[in-house]
C-alpha atoms as a PDB file:
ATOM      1  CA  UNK A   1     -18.904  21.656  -1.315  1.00  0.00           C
ATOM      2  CA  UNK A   2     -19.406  18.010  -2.249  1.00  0.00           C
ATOM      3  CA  UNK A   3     -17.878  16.445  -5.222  1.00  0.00           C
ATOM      4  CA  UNK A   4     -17.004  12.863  -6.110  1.00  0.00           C
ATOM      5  CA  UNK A   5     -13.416  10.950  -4.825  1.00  0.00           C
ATOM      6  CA  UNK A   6     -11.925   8.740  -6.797  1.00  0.00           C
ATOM      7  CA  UNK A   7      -9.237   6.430  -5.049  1.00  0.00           C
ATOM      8  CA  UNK A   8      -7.341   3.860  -6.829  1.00  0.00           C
ATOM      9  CA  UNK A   9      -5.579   1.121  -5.429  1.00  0.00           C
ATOM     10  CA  UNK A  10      -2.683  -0.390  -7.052  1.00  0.00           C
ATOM     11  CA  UNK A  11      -1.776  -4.490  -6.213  1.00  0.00           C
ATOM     12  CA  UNK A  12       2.064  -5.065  -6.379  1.00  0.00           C
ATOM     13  CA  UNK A  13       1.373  -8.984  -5.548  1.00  0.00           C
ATOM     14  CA  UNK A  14       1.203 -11.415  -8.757  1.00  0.00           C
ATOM     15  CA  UNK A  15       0.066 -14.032  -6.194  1.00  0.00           C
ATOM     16  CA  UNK A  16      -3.052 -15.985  -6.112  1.00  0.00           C
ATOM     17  CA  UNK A  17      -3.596 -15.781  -2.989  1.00  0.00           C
ATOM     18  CA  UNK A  18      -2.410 -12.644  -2.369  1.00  0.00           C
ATOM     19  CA  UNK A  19      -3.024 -10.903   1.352  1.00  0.00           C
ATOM     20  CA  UNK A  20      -1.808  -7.710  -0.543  1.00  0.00           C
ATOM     21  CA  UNK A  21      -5.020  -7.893  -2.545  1.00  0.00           C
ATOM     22  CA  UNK A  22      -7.171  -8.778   0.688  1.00  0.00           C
ATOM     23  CA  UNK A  23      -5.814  -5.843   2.557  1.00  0.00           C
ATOM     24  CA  UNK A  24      -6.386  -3.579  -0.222  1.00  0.00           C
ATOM     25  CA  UNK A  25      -9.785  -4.210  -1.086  1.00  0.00           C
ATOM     26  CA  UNK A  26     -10.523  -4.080   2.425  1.00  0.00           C
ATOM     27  CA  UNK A  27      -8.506  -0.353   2.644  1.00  0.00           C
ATOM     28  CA  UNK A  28     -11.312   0.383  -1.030  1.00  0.00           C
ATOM     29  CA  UNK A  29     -14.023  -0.651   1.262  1.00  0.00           C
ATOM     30  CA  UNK A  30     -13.673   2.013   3.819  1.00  0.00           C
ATOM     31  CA  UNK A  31     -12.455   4.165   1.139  1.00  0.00           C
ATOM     32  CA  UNK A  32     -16.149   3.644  -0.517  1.00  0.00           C
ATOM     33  CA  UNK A  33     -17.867   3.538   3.328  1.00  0.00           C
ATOM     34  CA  UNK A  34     -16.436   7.039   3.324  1.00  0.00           C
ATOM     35  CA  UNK A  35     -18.233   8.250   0.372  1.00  0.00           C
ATOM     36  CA  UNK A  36     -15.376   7.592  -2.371  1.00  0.00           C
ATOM     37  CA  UNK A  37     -15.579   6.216  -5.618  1.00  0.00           C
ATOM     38  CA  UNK A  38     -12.747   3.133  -6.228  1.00  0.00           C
ATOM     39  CA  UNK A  39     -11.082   0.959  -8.664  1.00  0.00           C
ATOM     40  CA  UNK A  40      -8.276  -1.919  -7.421  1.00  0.00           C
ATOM     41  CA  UNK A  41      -5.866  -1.939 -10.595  1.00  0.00           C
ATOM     42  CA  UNK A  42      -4.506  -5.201  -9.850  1.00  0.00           C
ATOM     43  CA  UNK A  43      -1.290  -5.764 -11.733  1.00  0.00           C
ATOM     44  CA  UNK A  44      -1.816  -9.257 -12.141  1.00  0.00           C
ATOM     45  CA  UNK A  45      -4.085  -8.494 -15.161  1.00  0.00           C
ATOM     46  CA  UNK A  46      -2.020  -5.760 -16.790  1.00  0.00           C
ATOM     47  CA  UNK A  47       0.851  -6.141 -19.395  1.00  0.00           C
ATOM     48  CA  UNK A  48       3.426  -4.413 -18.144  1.00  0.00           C
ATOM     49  CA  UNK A  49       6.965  -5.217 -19.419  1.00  0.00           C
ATOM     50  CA  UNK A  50      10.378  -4.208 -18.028  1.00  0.00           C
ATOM     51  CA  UNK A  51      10.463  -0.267 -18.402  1.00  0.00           C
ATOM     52  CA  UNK A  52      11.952   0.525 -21.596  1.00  0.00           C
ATOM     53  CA  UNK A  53      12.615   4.755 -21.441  1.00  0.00           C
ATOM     54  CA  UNK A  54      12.465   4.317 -25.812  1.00  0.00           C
ATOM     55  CA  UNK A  55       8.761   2.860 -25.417  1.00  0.00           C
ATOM     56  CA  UNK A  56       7.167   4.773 -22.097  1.00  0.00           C
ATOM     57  CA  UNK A  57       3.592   3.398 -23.751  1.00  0.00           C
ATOM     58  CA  UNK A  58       4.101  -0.230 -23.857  1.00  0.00           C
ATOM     59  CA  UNK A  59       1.690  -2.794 -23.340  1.00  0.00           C
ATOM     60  CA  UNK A  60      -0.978  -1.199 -20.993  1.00  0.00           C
ATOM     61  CA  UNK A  61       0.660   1.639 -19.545  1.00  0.00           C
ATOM     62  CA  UNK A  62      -1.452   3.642 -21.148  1.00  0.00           C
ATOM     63  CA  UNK A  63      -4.076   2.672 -19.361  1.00  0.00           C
ATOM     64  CA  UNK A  64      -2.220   2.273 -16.077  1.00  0.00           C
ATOM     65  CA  UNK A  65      -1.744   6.253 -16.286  1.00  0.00           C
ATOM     66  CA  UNK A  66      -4.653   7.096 -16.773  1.00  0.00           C
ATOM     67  CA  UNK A  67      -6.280   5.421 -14.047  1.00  0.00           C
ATOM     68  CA  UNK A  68      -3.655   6.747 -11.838  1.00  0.00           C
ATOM     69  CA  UNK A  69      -4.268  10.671 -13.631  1.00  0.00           C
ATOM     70  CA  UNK A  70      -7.923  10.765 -12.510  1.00  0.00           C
ATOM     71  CA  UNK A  71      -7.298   9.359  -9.111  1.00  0.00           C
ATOM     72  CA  UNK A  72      -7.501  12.101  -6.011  1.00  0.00           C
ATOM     73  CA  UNK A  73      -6.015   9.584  -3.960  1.00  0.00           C
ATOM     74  CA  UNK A  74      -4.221   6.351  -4.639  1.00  0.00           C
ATOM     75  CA  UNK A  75      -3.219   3.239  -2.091  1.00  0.00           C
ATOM     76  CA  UNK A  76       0.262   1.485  -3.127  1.00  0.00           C
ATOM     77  CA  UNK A  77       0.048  -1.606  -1.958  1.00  0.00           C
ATOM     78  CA  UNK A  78       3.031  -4.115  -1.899  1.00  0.00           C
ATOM     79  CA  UNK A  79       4.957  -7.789  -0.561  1.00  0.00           C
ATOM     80  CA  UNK A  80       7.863  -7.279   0.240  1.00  0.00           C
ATOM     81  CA  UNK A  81      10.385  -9.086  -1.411  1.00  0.00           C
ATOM     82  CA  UNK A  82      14.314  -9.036  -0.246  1.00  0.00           C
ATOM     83  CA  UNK A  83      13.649  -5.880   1.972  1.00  0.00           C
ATOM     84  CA  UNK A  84      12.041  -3.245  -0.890  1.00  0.00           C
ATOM     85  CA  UNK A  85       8.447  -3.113  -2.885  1.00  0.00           C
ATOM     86  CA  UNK A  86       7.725  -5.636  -5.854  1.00  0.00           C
ATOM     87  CA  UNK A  87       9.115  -5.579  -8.935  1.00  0.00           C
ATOM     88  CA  UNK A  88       5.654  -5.661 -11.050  1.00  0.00           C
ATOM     89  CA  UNK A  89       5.054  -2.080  -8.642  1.00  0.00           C
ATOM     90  CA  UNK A  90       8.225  -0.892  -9.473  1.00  0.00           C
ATOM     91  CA  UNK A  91       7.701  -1.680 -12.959  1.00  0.00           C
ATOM     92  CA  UNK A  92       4.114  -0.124 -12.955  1.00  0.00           C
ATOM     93  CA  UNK A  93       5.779   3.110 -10.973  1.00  0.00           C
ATOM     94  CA  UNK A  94       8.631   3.218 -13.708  1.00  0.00           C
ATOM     95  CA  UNK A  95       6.088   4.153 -16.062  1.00  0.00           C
ATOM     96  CA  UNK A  96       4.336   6.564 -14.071  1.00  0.00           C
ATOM     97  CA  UNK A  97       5.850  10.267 -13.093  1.00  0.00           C
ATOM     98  CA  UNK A  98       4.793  13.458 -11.609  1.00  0.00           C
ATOM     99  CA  UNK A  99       1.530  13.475 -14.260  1.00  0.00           C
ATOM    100  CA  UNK A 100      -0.282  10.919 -11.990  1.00  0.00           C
ATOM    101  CA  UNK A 101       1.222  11.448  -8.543  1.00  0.00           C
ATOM    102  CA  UNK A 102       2.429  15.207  -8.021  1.00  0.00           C
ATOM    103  CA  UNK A 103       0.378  16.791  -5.188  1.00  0.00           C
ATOM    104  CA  UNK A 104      -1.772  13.337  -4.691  1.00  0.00           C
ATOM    105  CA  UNK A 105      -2.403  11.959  -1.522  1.00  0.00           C
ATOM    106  CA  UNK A 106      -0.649   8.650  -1.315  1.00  0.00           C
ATOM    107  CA  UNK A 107      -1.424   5.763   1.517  1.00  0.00           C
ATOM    108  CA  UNK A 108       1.134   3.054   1.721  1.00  0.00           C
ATOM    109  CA  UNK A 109       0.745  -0.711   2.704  1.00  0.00           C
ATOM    110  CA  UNK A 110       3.218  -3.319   2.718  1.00  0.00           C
ATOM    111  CA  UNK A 111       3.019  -7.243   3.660  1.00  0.00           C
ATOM    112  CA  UNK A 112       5.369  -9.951   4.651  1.00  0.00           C
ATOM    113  CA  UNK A 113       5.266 -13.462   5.481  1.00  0.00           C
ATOM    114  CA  UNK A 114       7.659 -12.771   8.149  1.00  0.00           C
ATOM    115  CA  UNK A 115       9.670 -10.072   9.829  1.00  0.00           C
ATOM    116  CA  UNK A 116       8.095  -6.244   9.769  1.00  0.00           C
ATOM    117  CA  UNK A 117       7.810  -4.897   5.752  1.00  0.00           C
ATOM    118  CA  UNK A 118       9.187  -1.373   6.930  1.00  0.00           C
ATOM    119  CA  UNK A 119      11.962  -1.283   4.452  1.00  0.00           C
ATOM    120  CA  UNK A 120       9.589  -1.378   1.707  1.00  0.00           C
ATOM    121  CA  UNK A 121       7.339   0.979   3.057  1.00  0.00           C
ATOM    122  CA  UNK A 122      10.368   3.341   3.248  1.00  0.00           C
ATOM    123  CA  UNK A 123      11.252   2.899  -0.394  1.00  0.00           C
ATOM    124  CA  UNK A 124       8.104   3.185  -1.922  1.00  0.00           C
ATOM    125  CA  UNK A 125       7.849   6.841   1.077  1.00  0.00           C
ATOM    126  CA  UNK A 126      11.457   8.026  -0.890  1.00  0.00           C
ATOM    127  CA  UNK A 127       9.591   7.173  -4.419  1.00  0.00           C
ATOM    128  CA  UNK A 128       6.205   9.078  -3.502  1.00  0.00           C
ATOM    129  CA  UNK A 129       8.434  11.961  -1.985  1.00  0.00           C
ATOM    130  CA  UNK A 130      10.703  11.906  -5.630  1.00  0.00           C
ATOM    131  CA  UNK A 131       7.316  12.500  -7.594  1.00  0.00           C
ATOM    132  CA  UNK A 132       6.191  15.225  -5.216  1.00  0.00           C
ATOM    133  CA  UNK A 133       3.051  13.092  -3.946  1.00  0.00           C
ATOM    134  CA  UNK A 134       1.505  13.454  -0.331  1.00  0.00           C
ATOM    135  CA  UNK A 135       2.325   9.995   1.358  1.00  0.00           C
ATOM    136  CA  UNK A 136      -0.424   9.878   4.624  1.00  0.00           C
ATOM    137  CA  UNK A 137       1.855   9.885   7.944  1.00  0.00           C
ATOM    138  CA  UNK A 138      -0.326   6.605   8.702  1.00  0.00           C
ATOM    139  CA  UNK A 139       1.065   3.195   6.511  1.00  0.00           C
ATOM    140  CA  UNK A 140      -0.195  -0.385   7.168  1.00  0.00           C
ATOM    141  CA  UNK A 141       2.718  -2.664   7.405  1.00  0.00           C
ATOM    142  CA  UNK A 142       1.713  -6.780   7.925  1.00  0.00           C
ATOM    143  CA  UNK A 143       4.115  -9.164   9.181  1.00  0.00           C
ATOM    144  CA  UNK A 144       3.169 -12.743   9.244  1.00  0.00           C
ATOM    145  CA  UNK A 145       0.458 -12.414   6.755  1.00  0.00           C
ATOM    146  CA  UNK A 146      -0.808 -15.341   6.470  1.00  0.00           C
ATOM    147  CA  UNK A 147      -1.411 -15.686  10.405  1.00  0.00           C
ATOM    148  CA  UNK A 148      -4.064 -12.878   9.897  1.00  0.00           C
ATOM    149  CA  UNK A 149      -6.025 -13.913   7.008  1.00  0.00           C
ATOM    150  CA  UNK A 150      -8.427 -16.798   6.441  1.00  0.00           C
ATOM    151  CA  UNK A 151     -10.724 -17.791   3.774  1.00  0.00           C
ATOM    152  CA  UNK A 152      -9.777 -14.253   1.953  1.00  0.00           C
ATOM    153  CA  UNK A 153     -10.931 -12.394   5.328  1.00  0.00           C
ATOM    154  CA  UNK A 154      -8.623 -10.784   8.363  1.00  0.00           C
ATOM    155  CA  UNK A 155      -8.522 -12.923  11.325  1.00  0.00           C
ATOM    156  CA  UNK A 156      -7.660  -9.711  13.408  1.00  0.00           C
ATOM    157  CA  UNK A 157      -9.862  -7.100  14.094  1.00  0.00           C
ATOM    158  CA  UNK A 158      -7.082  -4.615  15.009  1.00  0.00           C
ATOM    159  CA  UNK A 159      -5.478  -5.118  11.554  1.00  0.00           C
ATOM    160  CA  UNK A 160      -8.644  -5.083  10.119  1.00  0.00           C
ATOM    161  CA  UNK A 161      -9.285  -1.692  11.722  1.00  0.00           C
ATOM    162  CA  UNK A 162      -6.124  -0.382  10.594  1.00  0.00           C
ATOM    163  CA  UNK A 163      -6.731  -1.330   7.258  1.00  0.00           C
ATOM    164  CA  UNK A 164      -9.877   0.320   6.996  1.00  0.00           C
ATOM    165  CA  UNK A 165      -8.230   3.627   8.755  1.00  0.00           C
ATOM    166  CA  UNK A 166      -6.072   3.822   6.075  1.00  0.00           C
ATOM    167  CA  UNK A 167      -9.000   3.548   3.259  1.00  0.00           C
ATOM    168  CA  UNK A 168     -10.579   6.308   5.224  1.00  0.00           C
ATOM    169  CA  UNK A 169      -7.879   8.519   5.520  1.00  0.00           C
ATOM    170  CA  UNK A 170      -6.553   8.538   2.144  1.00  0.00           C
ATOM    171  CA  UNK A 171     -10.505  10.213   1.333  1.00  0.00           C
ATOM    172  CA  UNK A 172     -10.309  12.591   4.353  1.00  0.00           C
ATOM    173  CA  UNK A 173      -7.181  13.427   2.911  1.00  0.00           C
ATOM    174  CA  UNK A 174      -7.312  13.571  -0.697  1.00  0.00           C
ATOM    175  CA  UNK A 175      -7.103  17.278  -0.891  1.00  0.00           C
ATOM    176  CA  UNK A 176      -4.060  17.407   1.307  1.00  0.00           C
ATOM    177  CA  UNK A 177      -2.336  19.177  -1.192  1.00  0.00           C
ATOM    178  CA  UNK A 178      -4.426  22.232  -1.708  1.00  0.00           C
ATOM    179  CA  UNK A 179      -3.946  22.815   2.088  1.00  0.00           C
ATOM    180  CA  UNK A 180      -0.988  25.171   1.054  1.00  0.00           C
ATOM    181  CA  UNK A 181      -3.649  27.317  -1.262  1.00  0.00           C
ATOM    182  CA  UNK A 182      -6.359  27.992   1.629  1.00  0.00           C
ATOM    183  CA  UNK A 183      -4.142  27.885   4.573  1.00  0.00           C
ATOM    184  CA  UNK A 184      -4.541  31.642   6.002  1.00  0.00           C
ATOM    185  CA  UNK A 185      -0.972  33.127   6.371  1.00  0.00           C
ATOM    186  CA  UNK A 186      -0.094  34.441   9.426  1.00  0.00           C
ATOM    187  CA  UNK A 187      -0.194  38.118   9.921  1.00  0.00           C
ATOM    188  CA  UNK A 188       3.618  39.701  10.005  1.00  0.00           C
ATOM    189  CA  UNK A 189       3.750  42.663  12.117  1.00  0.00           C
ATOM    190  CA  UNK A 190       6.269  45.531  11.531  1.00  0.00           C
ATOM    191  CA  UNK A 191       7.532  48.014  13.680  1.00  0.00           C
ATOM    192  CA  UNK A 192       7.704  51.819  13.159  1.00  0.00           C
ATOM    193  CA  UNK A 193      11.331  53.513  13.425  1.00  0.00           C
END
């Protein structure tokens, strides 16, 4: 059976010149080689103020949800700044919740202009894993960024690679949830007295 993926990818950077955005439309590129439909919701063009829990529809959340509702699979992807995720994807996952991201499959990429981004790879894992979603056991952390892009393009193959294993996975993968419905349970034997 055949039917149409849609993965979303979500840009945490506000920057310009943002690797974040490279690497992400890189990961949509596989993600579309692999037969998927995609959409990069850059955050940069959305209005998104502070989360306010009185007014859960401000600005264009809205729109942000539903985006994220019709996605089967959705790529976070994030700079770190001071060791966690970026505040413009923490404000965008403040007004999301278990609607948009229970039981989806979640890949995760972080990027830093120095030092490995694991720490906010592992915060944004804890915050998939709070909202029930299926974060891939593959993530695509980038240190030194801006030693491995050029002119908008990776510099690296093996990053590039990596990249675009990610965007392939998360389609492979975007019905990693339902793997509990058509597992086959093992028999359980009993014994006679």
């Amino acid at each position: 059976m055949t039917r149409n993926i849609q993965v979303v990818a979500v840009c945490g950077s506000l920057a310009s010149d943002s690797v974040t955005r490279v690497a992400l439309r890189e990961a949509l590129q596989a993600a579309q080689t692999a037969g998927a439909q995609t959409t990069l919701v850059d955050l940069r063009e959305y209005d998104l103020p502070t989360f306010d829990a009185d007014n859960q529809d401000a600005g264009d959340a809205p729109e942000l949800r539903d985006y994220l509702q019709r996605a089967d699979a959705i790529i976070l992807g994030t700079p770190m700044y001071h060791g966690s995720f970026s505040s413009p994807l923490k404000t965008a996952l403040d007004y999301s919740g278990f609607d948009e991201f229970e039981n989806t499959t979640v890949g995760l990429l972080a990027v830093s202009g120095g030092s490995f981004p694991t720490p906010a790879l592992d915060h944004l894992r804890s915050v998939m894993q709070a909202f029930d979603a299926w974060p891939l056991p593959l993530d695509v952390a980038i240190p030194n960024s801006h030693e491995y892009v050029s002119d908008g393009s990776f510099v690296k193959s093996s990053l590039r690679d990596r990249v675009h294993r990610l965007g392939t996975e998360v389609v492979q993968y975007a019905d990693v949830a339902q793997y509990r419905a058509t597992a086959t349970t093992p028999s359980t034997h009993t014994h006679a007295d």
